[in-house]
Protein backbone atom coordinates (compact mmCIF):
# COMPACT_ATOMS: atom_id res chain seq x y z
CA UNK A 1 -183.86 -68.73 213.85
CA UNK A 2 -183.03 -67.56 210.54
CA UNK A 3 -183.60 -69.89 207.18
CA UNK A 4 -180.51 -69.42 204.90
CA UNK A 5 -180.39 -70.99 201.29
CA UNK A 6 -177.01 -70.22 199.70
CA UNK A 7 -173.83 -71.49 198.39
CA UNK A 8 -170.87 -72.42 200.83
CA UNK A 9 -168.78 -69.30 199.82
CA UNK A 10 -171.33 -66.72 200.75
CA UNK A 11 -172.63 -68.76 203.92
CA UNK A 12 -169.21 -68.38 205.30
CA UNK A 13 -169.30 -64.75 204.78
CA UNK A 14 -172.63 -64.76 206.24
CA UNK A 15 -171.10 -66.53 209.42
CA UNK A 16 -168.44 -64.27 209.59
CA UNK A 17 -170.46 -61.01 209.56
CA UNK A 18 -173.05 -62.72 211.83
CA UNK A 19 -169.92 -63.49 214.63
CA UNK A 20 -169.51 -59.70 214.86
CA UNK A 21 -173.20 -59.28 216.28
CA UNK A 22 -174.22 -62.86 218.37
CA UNK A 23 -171.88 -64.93 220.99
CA UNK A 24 -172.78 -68.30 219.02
CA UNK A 25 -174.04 -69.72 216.01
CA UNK A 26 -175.64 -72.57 215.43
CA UNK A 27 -175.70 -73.74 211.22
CA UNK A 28 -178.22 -76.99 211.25
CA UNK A 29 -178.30 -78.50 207.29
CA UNK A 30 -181.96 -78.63 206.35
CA UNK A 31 -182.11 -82.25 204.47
CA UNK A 32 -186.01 -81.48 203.45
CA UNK A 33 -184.85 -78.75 200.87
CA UNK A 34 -183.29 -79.24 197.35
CA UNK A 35 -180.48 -77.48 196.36
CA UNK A 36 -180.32 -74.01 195.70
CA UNK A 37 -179.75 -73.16 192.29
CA UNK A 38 -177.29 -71.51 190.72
CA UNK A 39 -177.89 -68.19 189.12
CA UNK A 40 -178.78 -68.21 185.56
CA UNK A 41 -175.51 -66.59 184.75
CA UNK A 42 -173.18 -68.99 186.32
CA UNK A 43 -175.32 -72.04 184.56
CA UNK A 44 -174.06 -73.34 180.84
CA UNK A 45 -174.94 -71.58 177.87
CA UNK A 46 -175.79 -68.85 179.73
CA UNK A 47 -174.11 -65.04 179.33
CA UNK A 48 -176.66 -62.79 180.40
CA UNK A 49 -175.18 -61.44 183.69
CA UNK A 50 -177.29 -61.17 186.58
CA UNK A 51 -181.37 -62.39 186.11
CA UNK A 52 -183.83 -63.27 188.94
CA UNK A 53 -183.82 -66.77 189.87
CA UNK A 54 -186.69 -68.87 188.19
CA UNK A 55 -187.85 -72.32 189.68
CA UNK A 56 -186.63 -74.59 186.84
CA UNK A 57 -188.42 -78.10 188.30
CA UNK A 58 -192.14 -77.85 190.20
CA UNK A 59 -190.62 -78.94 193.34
CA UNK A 60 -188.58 -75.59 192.90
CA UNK A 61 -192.64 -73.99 193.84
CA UNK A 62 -191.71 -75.18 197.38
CA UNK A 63 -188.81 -71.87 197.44
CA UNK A 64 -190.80 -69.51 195.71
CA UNK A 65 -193.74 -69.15 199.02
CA UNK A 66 -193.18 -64.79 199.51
CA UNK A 67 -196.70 -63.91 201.27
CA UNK A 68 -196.95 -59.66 200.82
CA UNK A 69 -199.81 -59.26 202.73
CA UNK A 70 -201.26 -60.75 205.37
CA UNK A 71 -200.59 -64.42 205.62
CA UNK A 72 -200.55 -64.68 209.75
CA UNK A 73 -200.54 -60.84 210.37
CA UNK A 74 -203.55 -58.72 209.84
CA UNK A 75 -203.77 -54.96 209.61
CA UNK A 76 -205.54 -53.07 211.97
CA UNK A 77 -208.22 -52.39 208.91
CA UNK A 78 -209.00 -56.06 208.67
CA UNK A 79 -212.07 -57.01 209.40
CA UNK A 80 -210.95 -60.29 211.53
CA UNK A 81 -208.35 -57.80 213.47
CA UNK A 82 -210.04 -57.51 216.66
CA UNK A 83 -211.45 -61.18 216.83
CA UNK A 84 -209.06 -63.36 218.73
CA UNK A 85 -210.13 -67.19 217.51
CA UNK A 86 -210.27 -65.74 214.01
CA UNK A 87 -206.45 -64.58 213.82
CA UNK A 88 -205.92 -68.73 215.77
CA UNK A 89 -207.67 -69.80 213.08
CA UNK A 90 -205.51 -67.89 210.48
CA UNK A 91 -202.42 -69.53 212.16
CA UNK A 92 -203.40 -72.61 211.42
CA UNK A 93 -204.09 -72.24 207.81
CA UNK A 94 -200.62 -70.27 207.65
CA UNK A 95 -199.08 -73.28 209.16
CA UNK A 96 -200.91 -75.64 206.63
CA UNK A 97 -199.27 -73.80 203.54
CA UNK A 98 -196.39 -72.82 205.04
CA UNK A 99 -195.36 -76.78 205.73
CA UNK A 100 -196.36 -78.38 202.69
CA UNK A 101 -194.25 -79.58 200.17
CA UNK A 102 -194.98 -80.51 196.43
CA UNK A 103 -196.01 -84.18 195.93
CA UNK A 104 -198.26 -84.33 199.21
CA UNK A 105 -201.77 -84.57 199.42
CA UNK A 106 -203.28 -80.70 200.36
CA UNK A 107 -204.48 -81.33 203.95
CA UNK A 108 -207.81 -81.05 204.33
CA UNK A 109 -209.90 -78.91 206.56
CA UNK A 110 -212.34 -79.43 209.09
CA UNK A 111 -214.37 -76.00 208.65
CA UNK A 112 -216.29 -74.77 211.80
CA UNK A 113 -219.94 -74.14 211.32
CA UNK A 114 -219.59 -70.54 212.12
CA UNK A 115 -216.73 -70.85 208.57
CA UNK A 116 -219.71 -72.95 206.87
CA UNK A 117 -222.24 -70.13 206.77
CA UNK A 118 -220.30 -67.56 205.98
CA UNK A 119 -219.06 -69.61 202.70
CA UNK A 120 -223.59 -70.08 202.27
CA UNK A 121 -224.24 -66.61 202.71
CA UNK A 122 -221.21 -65.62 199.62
CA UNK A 123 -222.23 -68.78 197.67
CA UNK A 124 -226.06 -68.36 197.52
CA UNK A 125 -226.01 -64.73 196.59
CA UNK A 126 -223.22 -64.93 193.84
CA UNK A 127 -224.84 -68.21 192.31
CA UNK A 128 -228.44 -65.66 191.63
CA UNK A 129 -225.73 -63.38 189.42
CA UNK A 130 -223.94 -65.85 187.59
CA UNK A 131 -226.86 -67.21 185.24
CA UNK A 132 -227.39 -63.52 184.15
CA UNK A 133 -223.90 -62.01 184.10
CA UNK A 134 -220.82 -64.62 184.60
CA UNK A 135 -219.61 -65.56 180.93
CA UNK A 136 -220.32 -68.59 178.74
CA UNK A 137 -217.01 -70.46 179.54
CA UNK A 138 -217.69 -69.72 183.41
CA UNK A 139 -220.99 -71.63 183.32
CA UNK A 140 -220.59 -74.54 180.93
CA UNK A 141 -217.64 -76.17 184.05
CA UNK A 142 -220.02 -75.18 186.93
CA UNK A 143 -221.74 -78.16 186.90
CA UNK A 144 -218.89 -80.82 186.75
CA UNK A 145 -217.77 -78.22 190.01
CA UNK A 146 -220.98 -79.33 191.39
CA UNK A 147 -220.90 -83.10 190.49
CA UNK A 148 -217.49 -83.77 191.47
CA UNK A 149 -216.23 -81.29 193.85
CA UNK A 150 -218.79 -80.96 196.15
CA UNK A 151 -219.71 -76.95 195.56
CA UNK A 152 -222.64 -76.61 197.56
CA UNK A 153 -224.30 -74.02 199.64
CA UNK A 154 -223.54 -76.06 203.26
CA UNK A 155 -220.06 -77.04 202.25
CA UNK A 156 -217.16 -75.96 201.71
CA UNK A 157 -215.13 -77.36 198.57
CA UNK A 158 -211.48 -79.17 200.07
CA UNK A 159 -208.67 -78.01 197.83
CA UNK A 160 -207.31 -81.95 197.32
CA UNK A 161 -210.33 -82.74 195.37
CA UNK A 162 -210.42 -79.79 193.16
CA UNK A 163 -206.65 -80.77 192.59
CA UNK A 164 -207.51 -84.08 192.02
CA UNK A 165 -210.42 -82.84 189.48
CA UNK A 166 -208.41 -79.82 187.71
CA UNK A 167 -205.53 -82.21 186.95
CA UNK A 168 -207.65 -84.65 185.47
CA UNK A 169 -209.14 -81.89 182.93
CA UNK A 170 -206.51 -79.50 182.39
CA UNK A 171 -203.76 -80.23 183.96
CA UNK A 172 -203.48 -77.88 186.62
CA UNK A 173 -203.21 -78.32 190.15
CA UNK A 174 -203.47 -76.39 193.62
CA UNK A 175 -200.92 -75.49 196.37
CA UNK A 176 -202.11 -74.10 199.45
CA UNK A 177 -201.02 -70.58 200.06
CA UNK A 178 -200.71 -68.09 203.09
CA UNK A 179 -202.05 -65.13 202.04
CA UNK A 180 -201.47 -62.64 199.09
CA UNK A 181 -198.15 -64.01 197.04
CA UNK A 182 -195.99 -61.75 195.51
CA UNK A 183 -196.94 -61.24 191.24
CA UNK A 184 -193.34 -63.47 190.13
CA UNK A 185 -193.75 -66.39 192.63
CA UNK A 186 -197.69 -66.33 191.65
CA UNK A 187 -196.84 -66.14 188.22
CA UNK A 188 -194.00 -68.92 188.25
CA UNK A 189 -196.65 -71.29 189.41
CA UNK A 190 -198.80 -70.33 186.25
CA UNK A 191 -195.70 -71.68 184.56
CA UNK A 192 -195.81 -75.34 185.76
CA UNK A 193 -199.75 -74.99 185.90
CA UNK A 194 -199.79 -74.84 189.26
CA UNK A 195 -202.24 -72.13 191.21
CA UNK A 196 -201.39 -70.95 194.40
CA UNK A 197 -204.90 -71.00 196.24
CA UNK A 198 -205.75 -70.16 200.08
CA UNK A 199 -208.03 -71.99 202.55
CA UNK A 200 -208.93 -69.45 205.07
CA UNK A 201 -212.15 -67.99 204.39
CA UNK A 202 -213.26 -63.82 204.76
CA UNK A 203 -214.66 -63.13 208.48
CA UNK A 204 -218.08 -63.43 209.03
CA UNK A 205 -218.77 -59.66 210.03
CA UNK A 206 -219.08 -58.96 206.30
CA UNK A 207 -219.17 -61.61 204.22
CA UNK A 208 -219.81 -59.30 200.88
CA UNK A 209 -216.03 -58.60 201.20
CA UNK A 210 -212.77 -58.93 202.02
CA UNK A 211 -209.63 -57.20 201.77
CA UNK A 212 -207.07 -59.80 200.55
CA UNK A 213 -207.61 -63.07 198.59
CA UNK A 214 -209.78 -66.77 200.46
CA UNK A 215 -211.26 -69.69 199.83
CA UNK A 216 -214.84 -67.55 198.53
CA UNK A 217 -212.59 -65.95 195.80
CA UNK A 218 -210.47 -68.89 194.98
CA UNK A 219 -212.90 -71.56 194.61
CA UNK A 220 -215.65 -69.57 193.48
CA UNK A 221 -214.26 -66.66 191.11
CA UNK A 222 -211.19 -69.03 189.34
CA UNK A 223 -211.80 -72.84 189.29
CA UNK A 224 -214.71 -73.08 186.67
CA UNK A 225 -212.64 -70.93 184.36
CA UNK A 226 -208.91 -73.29 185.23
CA UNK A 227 -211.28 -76.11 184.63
CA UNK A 228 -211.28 -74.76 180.63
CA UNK A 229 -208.27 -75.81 178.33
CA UNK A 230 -208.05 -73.25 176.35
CA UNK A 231 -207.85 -70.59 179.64
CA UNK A 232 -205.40 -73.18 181.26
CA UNK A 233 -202.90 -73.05 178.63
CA UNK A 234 -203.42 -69.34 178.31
CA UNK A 235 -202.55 -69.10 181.78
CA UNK A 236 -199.99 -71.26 181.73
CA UNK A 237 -198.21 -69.17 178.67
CA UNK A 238 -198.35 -65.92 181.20
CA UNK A 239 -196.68 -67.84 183.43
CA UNK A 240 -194.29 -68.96 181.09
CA UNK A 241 -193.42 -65.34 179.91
CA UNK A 242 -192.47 -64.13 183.71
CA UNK A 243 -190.04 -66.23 184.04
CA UNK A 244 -186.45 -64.39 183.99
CA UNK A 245 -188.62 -61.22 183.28
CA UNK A 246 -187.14 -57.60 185.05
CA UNK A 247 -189.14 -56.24 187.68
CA UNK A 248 -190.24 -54.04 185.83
CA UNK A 249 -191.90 -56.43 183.26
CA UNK A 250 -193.11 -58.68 186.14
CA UNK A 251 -195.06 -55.61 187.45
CA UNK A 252 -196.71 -54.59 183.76
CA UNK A 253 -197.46 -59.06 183.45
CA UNK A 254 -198.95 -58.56 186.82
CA UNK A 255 -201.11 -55.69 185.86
CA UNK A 256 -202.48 -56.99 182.66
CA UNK A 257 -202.88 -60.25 184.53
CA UNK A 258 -205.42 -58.34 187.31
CA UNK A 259 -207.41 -55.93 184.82
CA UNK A 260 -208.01 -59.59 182.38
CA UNK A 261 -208.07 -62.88 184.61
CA UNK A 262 -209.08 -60.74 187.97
CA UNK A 263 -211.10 -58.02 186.79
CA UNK A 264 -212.06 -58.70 182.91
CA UNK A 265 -215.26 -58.60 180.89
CA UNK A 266 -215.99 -59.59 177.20
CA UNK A 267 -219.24 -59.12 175.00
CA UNK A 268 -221.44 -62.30 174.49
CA UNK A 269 -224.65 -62.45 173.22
CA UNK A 270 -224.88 -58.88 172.88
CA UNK A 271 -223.97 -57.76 176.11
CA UNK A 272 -221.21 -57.48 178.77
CA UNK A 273 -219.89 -60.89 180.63
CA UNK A 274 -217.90 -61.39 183.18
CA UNK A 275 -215.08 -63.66 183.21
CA UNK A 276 -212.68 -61.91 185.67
CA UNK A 277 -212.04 -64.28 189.32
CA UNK A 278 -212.55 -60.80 191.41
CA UNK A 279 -215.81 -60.02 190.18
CA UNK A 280 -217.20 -63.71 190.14
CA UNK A 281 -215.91 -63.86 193.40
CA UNK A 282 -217.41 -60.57 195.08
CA UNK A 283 -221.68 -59.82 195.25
CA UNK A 284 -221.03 -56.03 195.66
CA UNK A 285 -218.47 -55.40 193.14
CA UNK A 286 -219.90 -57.68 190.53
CA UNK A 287 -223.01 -55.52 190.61
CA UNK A 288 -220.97 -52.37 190.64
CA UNK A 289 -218.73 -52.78 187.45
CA UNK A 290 -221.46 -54.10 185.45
CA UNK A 291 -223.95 -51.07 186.02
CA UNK A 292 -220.67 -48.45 186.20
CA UNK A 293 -220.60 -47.63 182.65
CA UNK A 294 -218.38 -45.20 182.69
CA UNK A 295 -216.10 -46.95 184.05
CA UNK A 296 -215.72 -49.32 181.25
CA UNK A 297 -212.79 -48.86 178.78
CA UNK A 298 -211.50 -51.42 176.10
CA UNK A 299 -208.63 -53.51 176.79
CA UNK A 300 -205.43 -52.34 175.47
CA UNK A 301 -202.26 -53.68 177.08
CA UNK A 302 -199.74 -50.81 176.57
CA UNK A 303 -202.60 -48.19 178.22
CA UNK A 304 -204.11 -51.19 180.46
CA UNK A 305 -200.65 -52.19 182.16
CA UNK A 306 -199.87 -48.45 183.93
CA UNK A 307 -203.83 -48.56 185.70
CA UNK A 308 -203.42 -48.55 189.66
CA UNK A 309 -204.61 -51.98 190.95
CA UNK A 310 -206.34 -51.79 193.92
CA UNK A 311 -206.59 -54.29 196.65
CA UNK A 312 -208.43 -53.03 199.19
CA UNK A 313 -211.51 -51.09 197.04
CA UNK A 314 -213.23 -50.76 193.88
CA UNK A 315 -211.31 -50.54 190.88
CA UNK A 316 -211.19 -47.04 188.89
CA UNK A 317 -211.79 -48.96 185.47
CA UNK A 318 -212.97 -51.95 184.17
CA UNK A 319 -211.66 -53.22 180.63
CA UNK A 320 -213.61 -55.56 178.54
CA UNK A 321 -212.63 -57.10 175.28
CA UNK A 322 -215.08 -58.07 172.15
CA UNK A 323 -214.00 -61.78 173.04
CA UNK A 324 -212.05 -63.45 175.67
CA UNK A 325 -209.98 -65.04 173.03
CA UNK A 326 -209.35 -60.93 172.63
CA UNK A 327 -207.77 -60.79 175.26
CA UNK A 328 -205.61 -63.84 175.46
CA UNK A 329 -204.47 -62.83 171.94
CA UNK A 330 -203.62 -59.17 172.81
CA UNK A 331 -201.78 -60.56 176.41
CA UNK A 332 -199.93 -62.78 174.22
CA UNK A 333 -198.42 -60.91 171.85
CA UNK A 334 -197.79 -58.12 174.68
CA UNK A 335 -195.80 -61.21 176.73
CA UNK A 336 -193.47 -61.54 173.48
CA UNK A 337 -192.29 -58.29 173.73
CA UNK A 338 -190.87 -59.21 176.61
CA UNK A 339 -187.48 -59.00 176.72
CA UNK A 340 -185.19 -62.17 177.58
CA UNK A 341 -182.44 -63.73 175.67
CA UNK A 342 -183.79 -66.91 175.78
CA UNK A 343 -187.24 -69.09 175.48
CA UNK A 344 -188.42 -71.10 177.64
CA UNK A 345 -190.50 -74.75 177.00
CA UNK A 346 -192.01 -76.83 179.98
CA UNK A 347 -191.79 -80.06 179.89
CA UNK A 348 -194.81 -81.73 180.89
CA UNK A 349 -193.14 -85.51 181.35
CA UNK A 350 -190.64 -84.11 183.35
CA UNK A 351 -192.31 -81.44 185.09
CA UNK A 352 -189.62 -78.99 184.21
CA UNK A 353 -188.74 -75.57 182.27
CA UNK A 354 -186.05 -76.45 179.48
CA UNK A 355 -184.41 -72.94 179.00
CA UNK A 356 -183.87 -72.95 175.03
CA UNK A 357 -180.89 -70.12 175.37
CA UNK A 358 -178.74 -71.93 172.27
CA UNK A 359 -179.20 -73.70 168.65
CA UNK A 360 -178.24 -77.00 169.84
CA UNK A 361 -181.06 -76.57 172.22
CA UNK A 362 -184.05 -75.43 169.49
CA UNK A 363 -182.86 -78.01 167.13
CA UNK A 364 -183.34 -80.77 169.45
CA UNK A 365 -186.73 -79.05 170.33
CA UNK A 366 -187.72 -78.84 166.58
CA UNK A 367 -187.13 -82.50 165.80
CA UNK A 368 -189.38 -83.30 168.69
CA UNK A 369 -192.12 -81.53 167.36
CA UNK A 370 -191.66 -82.42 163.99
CA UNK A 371 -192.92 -86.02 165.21
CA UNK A 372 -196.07 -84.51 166.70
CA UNK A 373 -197.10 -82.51 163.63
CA UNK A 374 -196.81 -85.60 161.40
CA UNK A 375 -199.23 -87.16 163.70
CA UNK A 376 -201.47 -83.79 163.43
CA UNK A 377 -200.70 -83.34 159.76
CA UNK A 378 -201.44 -87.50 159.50
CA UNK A 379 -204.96 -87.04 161.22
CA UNK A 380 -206.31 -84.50 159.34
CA UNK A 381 -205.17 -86.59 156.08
CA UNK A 382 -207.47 -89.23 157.31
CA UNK A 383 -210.36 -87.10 158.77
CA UNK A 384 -209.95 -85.33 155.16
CA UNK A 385 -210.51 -88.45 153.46
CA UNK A 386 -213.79 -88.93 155.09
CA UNK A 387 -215.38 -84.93 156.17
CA UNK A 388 -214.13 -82.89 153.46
CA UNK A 389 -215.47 -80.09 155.17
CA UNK A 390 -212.07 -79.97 157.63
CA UNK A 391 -210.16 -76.51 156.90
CA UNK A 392 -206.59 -77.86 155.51
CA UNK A 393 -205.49 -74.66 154.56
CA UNK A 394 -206.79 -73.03 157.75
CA UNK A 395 -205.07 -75.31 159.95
CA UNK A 396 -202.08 -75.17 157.90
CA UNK A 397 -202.00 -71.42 158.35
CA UNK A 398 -203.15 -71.48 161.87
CA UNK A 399 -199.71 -73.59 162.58
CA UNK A 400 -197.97 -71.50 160.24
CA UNK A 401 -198.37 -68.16 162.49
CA UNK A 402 -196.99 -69.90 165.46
CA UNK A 403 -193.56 -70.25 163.88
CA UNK A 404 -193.13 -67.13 162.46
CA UNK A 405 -189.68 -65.60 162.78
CA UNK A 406 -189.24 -62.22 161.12
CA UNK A 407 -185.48 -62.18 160.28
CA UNK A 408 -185.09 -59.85 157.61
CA UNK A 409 -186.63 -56.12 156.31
CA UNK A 410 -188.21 -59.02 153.46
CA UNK A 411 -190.21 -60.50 156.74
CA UNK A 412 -193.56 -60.35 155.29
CA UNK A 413 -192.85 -61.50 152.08
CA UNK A 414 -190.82 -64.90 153.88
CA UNK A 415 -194.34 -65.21 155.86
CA UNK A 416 -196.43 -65.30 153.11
CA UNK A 417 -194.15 -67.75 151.34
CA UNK A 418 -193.77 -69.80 154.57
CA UNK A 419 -197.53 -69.92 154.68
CA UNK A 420 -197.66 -71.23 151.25
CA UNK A 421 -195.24 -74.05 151.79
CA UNK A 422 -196.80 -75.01 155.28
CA UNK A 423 -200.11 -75.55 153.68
CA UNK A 424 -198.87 -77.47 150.71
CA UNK A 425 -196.88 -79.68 152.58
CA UNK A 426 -199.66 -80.20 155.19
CA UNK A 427 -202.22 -80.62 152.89
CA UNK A 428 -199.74 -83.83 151.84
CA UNK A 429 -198.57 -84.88 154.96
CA UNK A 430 -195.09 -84.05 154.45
CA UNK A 431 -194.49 -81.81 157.30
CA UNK A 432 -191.38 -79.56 157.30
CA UNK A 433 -191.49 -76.91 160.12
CA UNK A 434 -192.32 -76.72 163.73
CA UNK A 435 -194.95 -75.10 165.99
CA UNK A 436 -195.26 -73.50 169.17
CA UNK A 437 -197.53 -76.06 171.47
CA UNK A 438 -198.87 -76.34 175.03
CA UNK A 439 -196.01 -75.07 177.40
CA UNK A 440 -193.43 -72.88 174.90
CA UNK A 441 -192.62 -69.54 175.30
């Protein structure tokens, strides 16, 4: 059987070439699955030749499912390869992600005990290292974790509730996933705040690691950190920026993504943190990067985004920033270099991506925003009126930044004259511009 999803003009070349190799073909219509979308180049407004297809609505997630490693199939290396009910047991989780759909509850599990102490043996040994070396932002959501998701030493976390939990807080949400997803349909989940998460769990021959993304690493190394607002919409905003991206930007995202969100370290209280999922998520290497001081190099995006990533091993280099709002300020201004001739905005009522790629399009975007910033620029009024210790100006400049648009060899003189307007007409509730806000890019 082969799954097709294309238009009726190149499916009929695809039946023709196919008649020169097979005695019959059989085309069955699968109802389940939306409608393929058109490239970007054949939609309105759009002149750009070809780009890579980009789920536009969330259901769109349920077409962008490419597993590069593993999944079903293990390598020889693997340290489940030789273990017959493991790779049955694989199967089954394979067939869980591969079969759901967006909308439906993530099935839950029914973990064997065997499955149950290997997730112990990971959790109590990682939980004696986080106290003294996972960051601030890490610890302060470990608790609600605890409280309402069940993360215990005997038991195993179900993805649904997390979901259920994650949504509640930051919007985000979970899809089950096969194994290791390519970097643009991982990243185009980011997008509609949706995290692609897997519920098999590492063998039990070595439960200190394993060679490819599970449950251990999921639950453990990126919840607590998804469960923070300001990291959602961060992540959320590198999602946004893959979208329509080259390869070859995809690939630099994808790397910066790894040695920050994966792999990353700030300073906090005078020493090194950890905030990075793959460290959080693994005994030995958490102990290794933070005592391999040599290894440690500052974060800079244009030298950060040509280091190897490596799957399978230690990492050559660790990068730390002063702050992880560092970071996310340094990955966000690296995103905007990327190049696309268009923005993109999603749409949180709708659970879409609006592609802004003409005037008509920003304009309508503007007015809509200018509503929201005369309810921000009417609240601080108020809370003005009664804590005069609120930062007008600094607000006022804060929003200012986020719409600035050099047009002009005069651009820094505009900016400094757009920052003076946006705080005087702020400071009387008379707002006059726009702002980027959750879900623009």
């Amino acid at each position: 059987m082969v799954d097709v999803e294309c238009d009726n003009k190149r499916m009929e070349q695809l039946v023709h070439m196919l008649r020169r190799e097979v005695s019959a073909i059989n085309l069955t219509a699968c109802e389940d699955s939306p409608a393929p979308h058109p490239m970007l180049s054949a939609a309105p407004s759009f002149d750009f030749g070809d780009m890579p297809w980009f789920p536009r609505k969330i259901a769109d997630l349920d077409q962008a499912q490419r597993v590069l490693m593993y999944g079903v199939e293990l390598d020889a290396d693997h340290p489940g390869f030789k273990d017959p009910e493991y790779r049955k047991r694989r199967e089954t989780f394979y067939e869980i992600a591969m079969e759901y759909k967006y909308g439906r509850p993530i099935p839950r599990v029914q973990y064997t005990p065997e499955e149950v102490r290997t997730w112990g043996t990971v959790f109590r040994e990682l939980h004696k290292l986080y106290l003294r070396h996972a960051c601030k932002e890490y610890l302060d959501n470990w608790p609600d974790l605890v409280k309402y998701c069940g993360y215990r030493e005997d038991n195993i976390p179900q993805l649904q509730d997390i979901s259920v939990y994650l949504k509640k807080r930051t919007g985000f949400q979970l899809r089950p996933v096969a194994g290791y997803l390519s970097p643009r349909d991982f990243l185009s989940g980011l997008a509609f705040r949706v995290f692609h998460c897997t519920q098999y769990i590492r063998h039990s021959s070595d439960p200190f690691y394993t060679p490819e993304p599970d449950c251990c690493h999921e639950l453990l190394g990126h919840m607590p950190l998804l469960a923070n607002p300001s990291f959602a919409q961060f992540s959320q905003e590198l999602g946004l920026a893959s979208l329509g991206a080259n390869d070859h930007d995809i690939e630099r995202l994808a790397t910066l993504y790894f040695f920050t969100v994966e792999f990353g370290l700030c300073h906090q209280d005078g020493e090194f943190r950890v905030y990075g999922a793959g460290l959080l998520s693994s005994v030995s290497e958490l102990r290794h990067a933070i005592t391999a001081h040599e290894k440690l190099k500052r974060f800079d995006p244009e030298v950060t985004c040509k280091e190897e990533c490596i799957i399978t091993a230690f990492q050559n280099a660790y990068y730390y920033t002063d702050t992880i709002e560092e970071a996310k300020e340094k990955m966000r201004k690296f995103a905007g270099q990327i190049q696309r001739p268009f923005g993109v905005r999603y749409n949180p009522y709708t659970q879409s991506v609006e592609v802004l790629s003409n005037a008509q399009k920003i304009a309508a975007l503007v007015s809509e925003l200018r509503g929201d910033l005369c309810i921000v620029s009417n609240a601080i009024r108020k809370i003005h009126d009664v804590d005069d210790s609120v930062d007008v100006h600094g607000l006022a400049s804060m929003l200012a930044k986020g719409i600035r648009v050099d047009s002009s060899e005069d651009g820094d003189d505009e900016d400094k004259d757009d920052d003076d307007d946006e705080k005087h007409s702020l400071d009387h509730g008379k707002e006059d511009a726009t702002a980027t806000r959750n879900g623009h890019q």
